[in-house]
PDB file of N, CA and C in Angstrom:
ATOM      1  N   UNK A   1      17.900  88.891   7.074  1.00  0.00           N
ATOM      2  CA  UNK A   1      17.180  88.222   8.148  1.00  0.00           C
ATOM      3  C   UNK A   1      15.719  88.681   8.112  1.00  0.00           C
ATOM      4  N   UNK A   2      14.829  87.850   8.188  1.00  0.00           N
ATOM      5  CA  UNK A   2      13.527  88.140   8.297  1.00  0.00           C
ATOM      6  C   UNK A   2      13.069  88.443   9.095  1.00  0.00           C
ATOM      7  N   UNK A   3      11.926  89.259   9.505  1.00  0.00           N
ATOM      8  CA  UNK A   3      11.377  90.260  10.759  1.00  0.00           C
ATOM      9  C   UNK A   3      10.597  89.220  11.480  1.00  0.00           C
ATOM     10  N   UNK A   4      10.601  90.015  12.669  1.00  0.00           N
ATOM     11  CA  UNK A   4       9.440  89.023  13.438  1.00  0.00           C
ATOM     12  C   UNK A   4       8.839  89.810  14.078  1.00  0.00           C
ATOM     13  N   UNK A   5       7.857  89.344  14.827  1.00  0.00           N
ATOM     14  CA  UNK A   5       6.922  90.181  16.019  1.00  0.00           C
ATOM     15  C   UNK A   5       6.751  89.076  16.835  1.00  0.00           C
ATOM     16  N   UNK A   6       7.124  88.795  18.081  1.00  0.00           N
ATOM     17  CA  UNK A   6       6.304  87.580  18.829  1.00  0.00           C
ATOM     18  C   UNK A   6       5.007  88.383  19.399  1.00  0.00           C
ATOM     19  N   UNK A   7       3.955  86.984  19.908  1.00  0.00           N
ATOM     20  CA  UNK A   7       2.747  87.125  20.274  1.00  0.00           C
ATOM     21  C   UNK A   7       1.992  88.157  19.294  1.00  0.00           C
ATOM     22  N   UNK A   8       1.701  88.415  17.824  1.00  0.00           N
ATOM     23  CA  UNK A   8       1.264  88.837  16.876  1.00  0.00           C
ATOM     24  C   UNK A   8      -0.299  88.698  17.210  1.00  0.00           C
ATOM     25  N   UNK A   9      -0.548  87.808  17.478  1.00  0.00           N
ATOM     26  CA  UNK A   9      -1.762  87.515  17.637  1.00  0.00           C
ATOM     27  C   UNK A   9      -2.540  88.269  18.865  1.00  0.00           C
ATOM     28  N   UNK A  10      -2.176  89.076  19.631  1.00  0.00           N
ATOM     29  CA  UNK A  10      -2.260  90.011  20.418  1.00  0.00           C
ATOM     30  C   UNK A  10      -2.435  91.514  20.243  1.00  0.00           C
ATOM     31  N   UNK A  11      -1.418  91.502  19.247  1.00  0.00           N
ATOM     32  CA  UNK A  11      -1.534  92.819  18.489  1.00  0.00           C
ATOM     33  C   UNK A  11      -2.707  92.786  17.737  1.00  0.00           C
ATOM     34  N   UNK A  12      -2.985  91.641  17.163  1.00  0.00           N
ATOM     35  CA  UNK A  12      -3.821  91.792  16.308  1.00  0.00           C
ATOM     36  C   UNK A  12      -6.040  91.972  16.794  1.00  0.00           C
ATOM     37  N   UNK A  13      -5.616  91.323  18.302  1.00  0.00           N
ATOM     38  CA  UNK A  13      -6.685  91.473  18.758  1.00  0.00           C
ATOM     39  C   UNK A  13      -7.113  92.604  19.293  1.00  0.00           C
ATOM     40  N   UNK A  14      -5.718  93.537  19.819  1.00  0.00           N
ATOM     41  CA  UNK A  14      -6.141  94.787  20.543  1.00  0.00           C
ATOM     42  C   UNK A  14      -6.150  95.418  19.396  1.00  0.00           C
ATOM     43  N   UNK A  15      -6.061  95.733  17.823  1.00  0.00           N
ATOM     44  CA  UNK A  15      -6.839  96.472  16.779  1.00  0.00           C
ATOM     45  C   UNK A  15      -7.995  96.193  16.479  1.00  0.00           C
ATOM     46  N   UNK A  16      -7.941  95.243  16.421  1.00  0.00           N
ATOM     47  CA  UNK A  16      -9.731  94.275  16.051  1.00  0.00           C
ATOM     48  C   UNK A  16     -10.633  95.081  17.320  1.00  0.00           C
ATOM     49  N   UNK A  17     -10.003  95.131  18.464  1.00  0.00           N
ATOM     50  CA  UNK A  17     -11.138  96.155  19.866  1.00  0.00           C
ATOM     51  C   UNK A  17     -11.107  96.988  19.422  1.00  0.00           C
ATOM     52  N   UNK A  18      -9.770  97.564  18.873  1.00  0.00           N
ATOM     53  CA  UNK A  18     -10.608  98.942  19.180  1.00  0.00           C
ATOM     54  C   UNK A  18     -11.112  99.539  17.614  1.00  0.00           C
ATOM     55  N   UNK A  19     -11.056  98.844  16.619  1.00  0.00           N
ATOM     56  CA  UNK A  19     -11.515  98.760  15.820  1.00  0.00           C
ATOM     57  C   UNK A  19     -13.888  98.489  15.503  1.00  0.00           C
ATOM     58  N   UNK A  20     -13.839  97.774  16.760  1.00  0.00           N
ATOM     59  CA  UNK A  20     -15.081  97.835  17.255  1.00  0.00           C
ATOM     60  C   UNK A  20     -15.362  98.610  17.606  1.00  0.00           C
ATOM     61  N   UNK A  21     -14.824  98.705  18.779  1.00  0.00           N
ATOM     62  CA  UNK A  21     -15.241  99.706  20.073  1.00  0.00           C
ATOM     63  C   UNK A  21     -15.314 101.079  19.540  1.00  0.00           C
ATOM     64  N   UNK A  22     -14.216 101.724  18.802  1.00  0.00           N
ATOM     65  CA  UNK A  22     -14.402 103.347  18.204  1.00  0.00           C
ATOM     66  C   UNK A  22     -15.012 103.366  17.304  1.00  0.00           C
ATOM     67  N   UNK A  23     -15.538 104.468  16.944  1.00  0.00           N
ATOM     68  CA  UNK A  23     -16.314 104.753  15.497  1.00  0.00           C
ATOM     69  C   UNK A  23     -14.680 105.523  14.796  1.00  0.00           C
ATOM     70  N   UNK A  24     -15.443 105.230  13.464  1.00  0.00           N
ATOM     71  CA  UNK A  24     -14.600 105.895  12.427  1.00  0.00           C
ATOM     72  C   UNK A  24     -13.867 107.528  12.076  1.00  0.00           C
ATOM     73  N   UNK A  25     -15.892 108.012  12.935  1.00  0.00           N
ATOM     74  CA  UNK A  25     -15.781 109.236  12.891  1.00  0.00           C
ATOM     75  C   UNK A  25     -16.458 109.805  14.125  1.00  0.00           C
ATOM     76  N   UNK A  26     -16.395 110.753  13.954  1.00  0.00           N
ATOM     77  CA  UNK A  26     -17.348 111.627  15.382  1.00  0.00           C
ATOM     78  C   UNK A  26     -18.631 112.570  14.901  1.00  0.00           C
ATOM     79  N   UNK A  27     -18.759 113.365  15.462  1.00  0.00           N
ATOM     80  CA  UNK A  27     -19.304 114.602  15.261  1.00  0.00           C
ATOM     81  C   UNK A  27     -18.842 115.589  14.022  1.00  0.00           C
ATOM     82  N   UNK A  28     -20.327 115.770  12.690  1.00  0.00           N
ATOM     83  CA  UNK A  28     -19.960 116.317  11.545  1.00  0.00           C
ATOM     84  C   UNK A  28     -18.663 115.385  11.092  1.00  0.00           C
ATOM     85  N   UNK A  29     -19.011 114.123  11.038  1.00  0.00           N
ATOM     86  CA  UNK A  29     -18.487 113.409  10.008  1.00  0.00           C
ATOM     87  C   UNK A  29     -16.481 113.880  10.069  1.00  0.00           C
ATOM     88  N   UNK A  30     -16.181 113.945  11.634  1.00  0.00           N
ATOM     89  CA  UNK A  30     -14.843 114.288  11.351  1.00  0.00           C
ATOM     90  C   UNK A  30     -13.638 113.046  11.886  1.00  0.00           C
ATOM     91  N   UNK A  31     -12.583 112.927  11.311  1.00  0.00           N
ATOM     92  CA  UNK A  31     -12.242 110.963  11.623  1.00  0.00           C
ATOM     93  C   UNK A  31     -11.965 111.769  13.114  1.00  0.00           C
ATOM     94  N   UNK A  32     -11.983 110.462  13.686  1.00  0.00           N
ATOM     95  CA  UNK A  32     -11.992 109.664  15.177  1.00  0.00           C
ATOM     96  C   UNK A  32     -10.444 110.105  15.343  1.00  0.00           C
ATOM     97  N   UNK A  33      -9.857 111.160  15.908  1.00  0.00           N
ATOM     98  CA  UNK A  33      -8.070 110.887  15.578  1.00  0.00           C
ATOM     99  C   UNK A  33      -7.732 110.520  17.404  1.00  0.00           C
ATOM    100  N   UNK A  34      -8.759 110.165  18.179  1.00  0.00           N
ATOM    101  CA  UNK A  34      -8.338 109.292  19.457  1.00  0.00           C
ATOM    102  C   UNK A  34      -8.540 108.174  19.043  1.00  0.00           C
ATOM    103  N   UNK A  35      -9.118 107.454  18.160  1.00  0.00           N
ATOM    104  CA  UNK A  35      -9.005 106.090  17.174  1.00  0.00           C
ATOM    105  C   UNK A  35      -7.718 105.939  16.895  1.00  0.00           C
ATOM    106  N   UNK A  36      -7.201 106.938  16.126  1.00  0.00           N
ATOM    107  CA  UNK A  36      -6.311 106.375  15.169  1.00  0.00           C
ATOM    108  C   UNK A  36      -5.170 106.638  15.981  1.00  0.00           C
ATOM    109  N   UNK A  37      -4.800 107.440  16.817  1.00  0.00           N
ATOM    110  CA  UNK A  37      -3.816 107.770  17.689  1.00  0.00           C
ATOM    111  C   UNK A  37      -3.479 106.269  18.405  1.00  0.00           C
ATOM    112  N   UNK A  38      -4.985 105.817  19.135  1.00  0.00           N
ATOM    113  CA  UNK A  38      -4.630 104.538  19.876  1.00  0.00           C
ATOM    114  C   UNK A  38      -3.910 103.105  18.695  1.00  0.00           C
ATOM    115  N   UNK A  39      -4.546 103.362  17.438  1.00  0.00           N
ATOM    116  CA  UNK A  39      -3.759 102.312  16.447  1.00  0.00           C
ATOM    117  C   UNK A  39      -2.464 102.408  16.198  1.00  0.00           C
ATOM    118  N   UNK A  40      -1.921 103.901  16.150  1.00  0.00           N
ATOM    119  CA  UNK A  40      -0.606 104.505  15.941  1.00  0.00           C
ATOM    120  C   UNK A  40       0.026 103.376  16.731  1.00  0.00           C
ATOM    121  N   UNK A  41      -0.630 103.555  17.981  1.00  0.00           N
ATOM    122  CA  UNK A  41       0.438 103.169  19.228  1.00  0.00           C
ATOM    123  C   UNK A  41       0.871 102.116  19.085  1.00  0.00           C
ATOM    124  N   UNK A  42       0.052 100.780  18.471  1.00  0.00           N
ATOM    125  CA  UNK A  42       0.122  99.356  18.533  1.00  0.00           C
ATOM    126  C   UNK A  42       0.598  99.547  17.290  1.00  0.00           C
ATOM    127  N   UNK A  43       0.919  99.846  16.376  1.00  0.00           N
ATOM    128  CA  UNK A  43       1.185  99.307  15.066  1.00  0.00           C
ATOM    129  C   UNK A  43       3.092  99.995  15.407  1.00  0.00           C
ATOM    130  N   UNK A  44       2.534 100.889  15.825  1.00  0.00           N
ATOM    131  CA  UNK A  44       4.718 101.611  16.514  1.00  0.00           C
ATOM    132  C   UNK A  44       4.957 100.324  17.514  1.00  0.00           C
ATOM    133  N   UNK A  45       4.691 100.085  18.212  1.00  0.00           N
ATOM    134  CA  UNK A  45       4.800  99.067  19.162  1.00  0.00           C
ATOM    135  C   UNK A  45       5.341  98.024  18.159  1.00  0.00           C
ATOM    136  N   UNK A  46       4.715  97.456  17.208  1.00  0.00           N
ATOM    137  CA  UNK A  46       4.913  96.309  16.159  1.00  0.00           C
ATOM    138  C   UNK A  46       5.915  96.703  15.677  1.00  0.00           C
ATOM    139  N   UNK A  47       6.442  97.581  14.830  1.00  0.00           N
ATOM    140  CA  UNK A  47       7.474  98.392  14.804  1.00  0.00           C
ATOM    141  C   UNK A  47       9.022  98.025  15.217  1.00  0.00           C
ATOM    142  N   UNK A  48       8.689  98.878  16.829  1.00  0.00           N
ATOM    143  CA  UNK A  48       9.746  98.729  17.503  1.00  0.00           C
ATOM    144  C   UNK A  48      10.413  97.066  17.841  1.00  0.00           C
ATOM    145  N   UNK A  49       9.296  96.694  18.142  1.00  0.00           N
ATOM    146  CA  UNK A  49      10.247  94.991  18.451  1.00  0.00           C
ATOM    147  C   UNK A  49      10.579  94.134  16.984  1.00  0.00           C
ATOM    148  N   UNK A  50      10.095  94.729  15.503  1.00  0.00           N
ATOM    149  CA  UNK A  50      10.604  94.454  14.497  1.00  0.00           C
ATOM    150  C   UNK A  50      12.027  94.967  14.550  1.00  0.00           C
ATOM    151  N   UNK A  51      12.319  96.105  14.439  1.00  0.00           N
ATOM    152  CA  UNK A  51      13.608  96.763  14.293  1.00  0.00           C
ATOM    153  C   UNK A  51      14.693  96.385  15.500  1.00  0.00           C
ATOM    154  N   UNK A  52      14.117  96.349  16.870  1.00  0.00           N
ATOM    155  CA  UNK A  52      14.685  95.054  18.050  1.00  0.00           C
ATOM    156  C   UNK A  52      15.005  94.101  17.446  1.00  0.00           C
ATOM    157  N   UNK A  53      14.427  93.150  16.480  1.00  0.00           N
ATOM    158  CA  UNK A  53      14.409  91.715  16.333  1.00  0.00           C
ATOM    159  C   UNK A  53      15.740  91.821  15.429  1.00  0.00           C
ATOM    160  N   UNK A  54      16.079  92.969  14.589  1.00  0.00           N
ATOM    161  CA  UNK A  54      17.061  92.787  13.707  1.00  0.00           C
ATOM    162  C   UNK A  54      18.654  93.014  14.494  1.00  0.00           C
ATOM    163  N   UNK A  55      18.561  93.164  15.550  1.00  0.00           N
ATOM    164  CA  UNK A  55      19.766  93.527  16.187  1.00  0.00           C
ATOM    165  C   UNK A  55      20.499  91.778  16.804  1.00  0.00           C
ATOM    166  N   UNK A  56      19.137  90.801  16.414  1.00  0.00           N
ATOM    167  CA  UNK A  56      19.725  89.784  16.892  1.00  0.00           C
ATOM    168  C   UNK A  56      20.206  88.421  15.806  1.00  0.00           C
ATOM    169  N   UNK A  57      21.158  87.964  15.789  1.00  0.00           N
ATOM    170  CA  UNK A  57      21.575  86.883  15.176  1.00  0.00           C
ATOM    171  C   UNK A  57      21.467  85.492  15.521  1.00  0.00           C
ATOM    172  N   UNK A  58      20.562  84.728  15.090  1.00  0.00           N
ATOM    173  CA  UNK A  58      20.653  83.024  15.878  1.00  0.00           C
ATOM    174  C   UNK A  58      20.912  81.851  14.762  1.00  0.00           C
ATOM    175  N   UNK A  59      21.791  81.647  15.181  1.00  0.00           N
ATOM    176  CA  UNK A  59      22.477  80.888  14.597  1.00  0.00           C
ATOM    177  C   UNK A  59      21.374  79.291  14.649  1.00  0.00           C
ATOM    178  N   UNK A  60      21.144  78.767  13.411  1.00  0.00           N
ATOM    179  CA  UNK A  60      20.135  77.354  13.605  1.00  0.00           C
ATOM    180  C   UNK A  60      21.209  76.386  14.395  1.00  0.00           C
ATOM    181  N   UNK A  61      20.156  75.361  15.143  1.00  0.00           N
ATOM    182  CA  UNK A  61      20.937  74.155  15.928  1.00  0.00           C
ATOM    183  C   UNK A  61      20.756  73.078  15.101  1.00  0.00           C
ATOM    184  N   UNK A  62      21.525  72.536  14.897  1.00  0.00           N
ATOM    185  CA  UNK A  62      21.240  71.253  13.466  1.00  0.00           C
ATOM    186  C   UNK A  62      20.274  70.467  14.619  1.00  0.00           C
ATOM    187  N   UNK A  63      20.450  69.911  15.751  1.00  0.00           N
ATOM    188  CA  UNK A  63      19.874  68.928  16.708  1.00  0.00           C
ATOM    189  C   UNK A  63      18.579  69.560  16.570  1.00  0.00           C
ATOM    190  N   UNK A  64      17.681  70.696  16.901  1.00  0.00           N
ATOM    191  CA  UNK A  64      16.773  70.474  17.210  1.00  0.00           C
ATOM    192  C   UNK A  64      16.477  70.661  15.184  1.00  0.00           C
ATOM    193  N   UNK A  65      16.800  71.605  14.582  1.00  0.00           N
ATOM    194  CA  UNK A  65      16.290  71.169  13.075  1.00  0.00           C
ATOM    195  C   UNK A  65      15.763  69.837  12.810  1.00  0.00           C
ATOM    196  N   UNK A  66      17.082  68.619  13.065  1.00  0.00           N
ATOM    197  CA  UNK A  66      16.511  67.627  12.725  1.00  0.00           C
ATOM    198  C   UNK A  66      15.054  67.171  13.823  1.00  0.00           C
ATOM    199  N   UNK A  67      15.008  67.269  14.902  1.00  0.00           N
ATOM    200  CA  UNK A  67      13.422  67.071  15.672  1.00  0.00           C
ATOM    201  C   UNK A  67      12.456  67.787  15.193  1.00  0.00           C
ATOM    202  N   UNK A  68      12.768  68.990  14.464  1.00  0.00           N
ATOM    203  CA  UNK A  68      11.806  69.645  14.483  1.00  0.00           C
ATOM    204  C   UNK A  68      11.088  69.051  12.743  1.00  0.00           C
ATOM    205  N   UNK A  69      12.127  68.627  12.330  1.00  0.00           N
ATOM    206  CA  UNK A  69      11.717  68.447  10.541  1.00  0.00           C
ATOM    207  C   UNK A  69      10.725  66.911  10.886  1.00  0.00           C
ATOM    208  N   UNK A  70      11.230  66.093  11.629  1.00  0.00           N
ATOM    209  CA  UNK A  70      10.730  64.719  12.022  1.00  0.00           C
ATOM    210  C   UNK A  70       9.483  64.850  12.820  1.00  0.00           C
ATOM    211  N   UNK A  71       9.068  65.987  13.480  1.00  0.00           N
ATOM    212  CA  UNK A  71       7.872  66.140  14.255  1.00  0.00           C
ATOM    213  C   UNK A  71       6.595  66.133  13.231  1.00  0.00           C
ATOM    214  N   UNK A  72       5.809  65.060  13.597  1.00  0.00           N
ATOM    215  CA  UNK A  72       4.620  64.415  12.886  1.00  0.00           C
ATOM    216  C   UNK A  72       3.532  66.351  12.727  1.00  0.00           C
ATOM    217  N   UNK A  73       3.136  66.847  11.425  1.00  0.00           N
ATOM    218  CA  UNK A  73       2.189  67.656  11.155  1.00  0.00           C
ATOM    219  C   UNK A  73       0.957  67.373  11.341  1.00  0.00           C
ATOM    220  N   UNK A  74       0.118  68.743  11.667  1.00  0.00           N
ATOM    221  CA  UNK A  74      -1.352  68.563  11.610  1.00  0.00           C
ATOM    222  C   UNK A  74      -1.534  68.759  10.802  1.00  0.00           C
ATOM    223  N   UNK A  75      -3.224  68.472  10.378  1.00  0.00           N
ATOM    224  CA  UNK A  75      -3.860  68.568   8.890  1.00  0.00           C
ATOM    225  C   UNK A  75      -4.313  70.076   9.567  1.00  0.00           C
ATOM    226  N   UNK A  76      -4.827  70.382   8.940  1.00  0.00           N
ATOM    227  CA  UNK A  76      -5.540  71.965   8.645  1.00  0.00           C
ATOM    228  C   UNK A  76      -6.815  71.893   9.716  1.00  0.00           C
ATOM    229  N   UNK A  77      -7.340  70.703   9.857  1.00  0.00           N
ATOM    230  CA  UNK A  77      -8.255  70.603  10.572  1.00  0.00           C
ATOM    231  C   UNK A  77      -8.190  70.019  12.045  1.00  0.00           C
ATOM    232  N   UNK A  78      -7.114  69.880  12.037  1.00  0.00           N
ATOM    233  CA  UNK A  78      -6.821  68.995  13.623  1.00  0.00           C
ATOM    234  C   UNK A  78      -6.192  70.508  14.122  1.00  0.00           C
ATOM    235  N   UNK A  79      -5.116  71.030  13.357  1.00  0.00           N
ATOM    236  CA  UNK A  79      -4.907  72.692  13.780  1.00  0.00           C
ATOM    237  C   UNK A  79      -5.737  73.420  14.270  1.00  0.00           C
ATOM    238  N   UNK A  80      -7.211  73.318  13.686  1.00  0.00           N
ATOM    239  CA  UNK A  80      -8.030  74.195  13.741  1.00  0.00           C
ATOM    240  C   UNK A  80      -8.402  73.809  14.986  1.00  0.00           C
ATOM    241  N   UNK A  81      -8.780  72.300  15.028  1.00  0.00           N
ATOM    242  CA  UNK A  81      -9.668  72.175  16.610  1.00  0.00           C
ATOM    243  C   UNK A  81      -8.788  71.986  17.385  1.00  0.00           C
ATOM    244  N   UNK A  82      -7.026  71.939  17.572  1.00  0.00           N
ATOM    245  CA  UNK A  82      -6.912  72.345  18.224  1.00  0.00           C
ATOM    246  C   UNK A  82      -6.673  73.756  19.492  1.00  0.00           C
ATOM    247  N   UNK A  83      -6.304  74.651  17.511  1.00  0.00           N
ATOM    248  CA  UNK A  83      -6.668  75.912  18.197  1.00  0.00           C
ATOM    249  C   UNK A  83      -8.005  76.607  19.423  1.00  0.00           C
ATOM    250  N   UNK A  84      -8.982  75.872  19.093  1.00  0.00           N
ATOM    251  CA  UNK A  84     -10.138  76.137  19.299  1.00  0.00           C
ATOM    252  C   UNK A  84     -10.284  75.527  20.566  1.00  0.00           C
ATOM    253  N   UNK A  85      -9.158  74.540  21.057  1.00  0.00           N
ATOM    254  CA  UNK A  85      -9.535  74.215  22.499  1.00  0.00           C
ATOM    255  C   UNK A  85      -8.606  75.277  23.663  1.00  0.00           C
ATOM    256  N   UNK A  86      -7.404  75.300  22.215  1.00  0.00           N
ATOM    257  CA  UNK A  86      -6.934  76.318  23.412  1.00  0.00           C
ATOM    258  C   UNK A  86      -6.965  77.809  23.688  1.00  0.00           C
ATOM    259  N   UNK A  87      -7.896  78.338  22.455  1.00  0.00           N
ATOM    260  CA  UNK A  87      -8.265  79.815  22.784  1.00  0.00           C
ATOM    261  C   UNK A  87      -9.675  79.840  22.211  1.00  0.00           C
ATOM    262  N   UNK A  88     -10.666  79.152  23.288  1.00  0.00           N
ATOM    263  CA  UNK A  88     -12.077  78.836  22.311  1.00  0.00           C
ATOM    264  C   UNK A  88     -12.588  80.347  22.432  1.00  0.00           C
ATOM    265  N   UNK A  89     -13.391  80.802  21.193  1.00  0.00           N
ATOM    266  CA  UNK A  89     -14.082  81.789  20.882  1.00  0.00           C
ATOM    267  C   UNK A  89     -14.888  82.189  21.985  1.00  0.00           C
ATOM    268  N   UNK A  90     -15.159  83.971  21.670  1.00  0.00           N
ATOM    269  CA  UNK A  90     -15.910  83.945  22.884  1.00  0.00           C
ATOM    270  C   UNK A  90     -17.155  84.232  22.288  1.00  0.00           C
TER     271      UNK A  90
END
């Protein structure tokens, strides 16, 4: 069974902060380890609801398979703008 993480895209923004927000290093060039401690946390976090996710079995529904295979695709670019209306940049 393949792993998952829901809302990924969350995780991925609270590294991207604090990936800004902290420096690398501190004082005499020594790493940031309240940086990396706070990444620990979110990437264990990612982790844990991976190793959660494997405890569960779902069986596919042929009914919605077939709606879901028949549901008309976006191009790459209609994706894009629609992403962009619903989480426009800041």
């Amino acid at each position: 069974m393949a792993q998952c993480v829901p809302f990924l895209g969350t995780f991925l923004t609270e590294l991207e902060m604090l990936d800004t927000a902290l420096e690398d290093y501190v004082e005499g060039n020594e790493i940031n380890l309240k940086k990396r401690e706070k990444e620990h946390t979110v990437l264990a976090e990612i982790v844990q609801l991976q190793e959660a996710a494997q405890k569960y079995t779902l069986e596919p529904e042929e009914q919605f398979g077939a709606w879901f295979q028949d549901t008309e695709r976006l191009s790459e670019k209609a994706s894009y703008i629609l992403s962009c209306k619903l989480e426009p940049r800041s």
